[in-house]
C-alpha atoms as a PDB file:
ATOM      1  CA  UNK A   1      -8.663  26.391  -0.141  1.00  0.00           C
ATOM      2  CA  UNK A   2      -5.213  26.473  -1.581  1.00  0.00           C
ATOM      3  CA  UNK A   3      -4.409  23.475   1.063  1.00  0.00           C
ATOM      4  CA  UNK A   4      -7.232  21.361  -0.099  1.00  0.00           C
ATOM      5  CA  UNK A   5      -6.206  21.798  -3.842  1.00  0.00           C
ATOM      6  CA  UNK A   6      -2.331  20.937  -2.952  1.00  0.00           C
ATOM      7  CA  UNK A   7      -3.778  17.800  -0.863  1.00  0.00           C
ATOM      8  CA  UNK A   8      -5.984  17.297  -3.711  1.00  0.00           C
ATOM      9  CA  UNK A   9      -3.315  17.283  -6.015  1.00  0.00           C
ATOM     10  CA  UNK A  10      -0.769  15.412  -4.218  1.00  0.00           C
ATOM     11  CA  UNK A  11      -3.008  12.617  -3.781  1.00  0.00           C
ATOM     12  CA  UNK A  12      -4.230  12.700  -7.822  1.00  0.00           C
ATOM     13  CA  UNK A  13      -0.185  11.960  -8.449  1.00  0.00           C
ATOM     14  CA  UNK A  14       0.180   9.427  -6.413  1.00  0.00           C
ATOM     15  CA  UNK A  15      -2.615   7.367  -7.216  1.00  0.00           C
ATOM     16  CA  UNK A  16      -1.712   3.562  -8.117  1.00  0.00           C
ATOM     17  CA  UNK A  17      -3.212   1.434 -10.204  1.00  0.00           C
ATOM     18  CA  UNK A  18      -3.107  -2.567  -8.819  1.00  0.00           C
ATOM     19  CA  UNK A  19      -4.953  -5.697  -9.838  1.00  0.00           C
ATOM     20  CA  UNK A  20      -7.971  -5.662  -8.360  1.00  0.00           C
ATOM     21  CA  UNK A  21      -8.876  -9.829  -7.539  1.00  0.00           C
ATOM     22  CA  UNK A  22     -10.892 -11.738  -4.496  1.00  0.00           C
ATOM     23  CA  UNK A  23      -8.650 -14.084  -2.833  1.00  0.00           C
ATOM     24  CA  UNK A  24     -10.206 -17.402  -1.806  1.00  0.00           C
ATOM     25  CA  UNK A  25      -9.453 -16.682   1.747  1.00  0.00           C
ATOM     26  CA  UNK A  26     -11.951 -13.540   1.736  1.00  0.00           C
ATOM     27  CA  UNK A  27      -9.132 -10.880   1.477  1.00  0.00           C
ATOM     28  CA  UNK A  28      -9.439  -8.323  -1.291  1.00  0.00           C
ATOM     29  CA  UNK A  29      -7.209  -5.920  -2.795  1.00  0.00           C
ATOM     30  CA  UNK A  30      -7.475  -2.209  -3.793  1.00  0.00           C
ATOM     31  CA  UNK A  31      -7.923  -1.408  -7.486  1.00  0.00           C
ATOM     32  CA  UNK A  32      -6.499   1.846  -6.648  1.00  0.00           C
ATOM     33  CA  UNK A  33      -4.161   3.189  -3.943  1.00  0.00           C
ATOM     34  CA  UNK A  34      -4.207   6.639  -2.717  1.00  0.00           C
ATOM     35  CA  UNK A  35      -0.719   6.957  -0.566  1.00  0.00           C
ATOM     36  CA  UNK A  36       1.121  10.159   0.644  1.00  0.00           C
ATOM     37  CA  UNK A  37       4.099  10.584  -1.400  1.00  0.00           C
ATOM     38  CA  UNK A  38       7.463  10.088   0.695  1.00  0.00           C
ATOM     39  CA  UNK A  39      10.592   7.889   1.624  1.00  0.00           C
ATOM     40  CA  UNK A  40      10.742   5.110   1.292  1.00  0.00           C
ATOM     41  CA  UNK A  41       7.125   3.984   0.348  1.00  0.00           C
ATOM     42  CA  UNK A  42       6.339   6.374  -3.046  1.00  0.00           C
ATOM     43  CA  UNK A  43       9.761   4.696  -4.380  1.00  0.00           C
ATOM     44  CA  UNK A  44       9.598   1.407  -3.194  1.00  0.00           C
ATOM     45  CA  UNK A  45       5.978   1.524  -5.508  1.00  0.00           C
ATOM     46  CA  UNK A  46       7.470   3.121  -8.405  1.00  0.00           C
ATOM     47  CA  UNK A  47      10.450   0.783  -8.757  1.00  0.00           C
ATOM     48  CA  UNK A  48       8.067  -2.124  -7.838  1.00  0.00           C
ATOM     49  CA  UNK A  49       6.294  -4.641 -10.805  1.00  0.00           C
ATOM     50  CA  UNK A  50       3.358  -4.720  -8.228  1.00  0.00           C
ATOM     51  CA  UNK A  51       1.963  -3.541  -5.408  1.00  0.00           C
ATOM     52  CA  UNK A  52      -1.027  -5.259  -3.939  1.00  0.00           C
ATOM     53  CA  UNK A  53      -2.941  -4.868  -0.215  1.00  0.00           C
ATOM     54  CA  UNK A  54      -4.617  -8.073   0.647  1.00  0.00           C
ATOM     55  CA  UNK A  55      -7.070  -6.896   3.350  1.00  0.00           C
ATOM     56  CA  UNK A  56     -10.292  -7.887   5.775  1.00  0.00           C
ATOM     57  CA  UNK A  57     -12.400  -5.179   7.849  1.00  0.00           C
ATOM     58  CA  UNK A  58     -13.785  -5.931  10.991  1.00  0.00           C
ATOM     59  CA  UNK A  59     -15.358  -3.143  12.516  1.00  0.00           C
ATOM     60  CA  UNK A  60     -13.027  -0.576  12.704  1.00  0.00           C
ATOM     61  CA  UNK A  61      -9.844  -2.937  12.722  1.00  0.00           C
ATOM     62  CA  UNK A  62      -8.517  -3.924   9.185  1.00  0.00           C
ATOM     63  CA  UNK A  63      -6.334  -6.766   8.914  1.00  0.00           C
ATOM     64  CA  UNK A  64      -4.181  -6.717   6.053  1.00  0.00           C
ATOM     65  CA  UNK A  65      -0.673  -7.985   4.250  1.00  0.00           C
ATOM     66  CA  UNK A  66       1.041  -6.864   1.562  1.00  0.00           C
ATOM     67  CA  UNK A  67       2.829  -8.664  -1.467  1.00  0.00           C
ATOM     68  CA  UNK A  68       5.462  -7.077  -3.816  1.00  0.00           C
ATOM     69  CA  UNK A  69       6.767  -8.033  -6.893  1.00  0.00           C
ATOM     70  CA  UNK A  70      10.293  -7.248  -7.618  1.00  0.00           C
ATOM     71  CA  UNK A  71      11.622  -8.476 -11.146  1.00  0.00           C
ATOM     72  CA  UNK A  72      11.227 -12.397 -10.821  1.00  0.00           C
ATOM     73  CA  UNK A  73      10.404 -12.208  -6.968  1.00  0.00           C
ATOM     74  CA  UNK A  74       7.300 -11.514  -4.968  1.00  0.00           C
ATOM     75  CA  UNK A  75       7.473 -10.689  -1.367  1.00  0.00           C
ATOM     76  CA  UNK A  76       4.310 -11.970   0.801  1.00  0.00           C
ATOM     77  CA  UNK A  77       4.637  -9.603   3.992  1.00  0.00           C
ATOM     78  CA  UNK A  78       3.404 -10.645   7.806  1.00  0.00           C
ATOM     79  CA  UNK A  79      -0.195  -9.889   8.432  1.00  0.00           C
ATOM     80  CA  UNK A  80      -0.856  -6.654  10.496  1.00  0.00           C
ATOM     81  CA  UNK A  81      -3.513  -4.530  11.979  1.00  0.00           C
ATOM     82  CA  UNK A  82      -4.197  -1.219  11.665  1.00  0.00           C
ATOM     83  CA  UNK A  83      -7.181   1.016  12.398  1.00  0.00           C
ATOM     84  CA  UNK A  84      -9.863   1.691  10.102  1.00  0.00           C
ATOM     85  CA  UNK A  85      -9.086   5.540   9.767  1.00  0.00           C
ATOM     86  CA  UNK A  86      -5.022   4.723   9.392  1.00  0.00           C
ATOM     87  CA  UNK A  87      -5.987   2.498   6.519  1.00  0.00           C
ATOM     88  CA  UNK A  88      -8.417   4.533   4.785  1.00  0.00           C
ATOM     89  CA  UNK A  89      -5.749   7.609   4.318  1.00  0.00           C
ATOM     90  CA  UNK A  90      -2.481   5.625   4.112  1.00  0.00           C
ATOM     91  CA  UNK A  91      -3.070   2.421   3.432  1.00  0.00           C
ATOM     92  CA  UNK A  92       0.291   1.312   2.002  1.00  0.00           C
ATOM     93  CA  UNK A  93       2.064   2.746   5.436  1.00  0.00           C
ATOM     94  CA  UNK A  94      -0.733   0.762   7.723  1.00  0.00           C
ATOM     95  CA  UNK A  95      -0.141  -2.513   6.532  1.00  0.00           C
ATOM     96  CA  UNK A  96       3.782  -2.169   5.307  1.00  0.00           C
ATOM     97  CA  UNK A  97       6.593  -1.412   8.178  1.00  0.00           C
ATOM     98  CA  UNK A  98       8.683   1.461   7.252  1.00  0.00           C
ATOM     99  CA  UNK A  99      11.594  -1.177   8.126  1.00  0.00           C
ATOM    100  CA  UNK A 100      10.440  -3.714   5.910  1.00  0.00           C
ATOM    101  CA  UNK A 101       9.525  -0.961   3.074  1.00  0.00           C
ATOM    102  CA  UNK A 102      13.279   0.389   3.370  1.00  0.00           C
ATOM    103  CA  UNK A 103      14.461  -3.097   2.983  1.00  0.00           C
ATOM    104  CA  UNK A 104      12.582  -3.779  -0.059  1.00  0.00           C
ATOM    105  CA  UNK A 105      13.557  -0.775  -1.407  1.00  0.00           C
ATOM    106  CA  UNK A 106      16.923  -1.232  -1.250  1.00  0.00           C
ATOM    107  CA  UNK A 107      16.604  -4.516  -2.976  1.00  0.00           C
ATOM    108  CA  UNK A 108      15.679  -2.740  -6.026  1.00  0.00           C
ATOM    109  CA  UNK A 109      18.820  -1.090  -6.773  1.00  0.00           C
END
């Protein structure tokens, strides 16, 4: 029980509010984003402008992208896959390298 309410409660705080739109390709993004909190992908969102996950399901395979805007900037990343399960709880990690997410990161300092 007390697990549940620290998950619970964890995931409440991180909770991310993003633009919710229809791309003309098909691809949607999330109005909200439940991540797990953690290096370097809970900071690279807080010090971000914007955060969205472009995304298609197929099945149990998502294809997805990420942008990120950065002051003036936005970053369009490369298009990966990730299972339907991987995206569901951590979406920001299945479609974002932790590579690319340190990188980004960094840019904002």
């Amino acid at each position: 029980m007390k697990n549940i309410i620290h998950t619970a409660f964890i995931s409440c705080l991180t909770i991310l509010i993003l633009t919710l739109s229809v791309e003309a390709n098909g691809q949607q993004t999330l109005e909200k984003l439940y991540t797990q909190t953690g290096y370097p992908y809970e900071p690279l969102v807080k010090r971000s402008k914007l955060v969205r996950i472009l995304y298609r399901q197929n099945g149990q395979q998502i294809s997805c992208r990420t942008e990120i805007s950065q002051g003036d900037s936005v970053w369009e990343g490369k298009g990966r896959h990730a299972e339907l399960n991987d995206f569901i709880t951590t979406p920001l990690r299945a479609c974002l390298g932790r590579s690319e997410a340190k990188r980004l990161l960094k840019n904002t300092y």
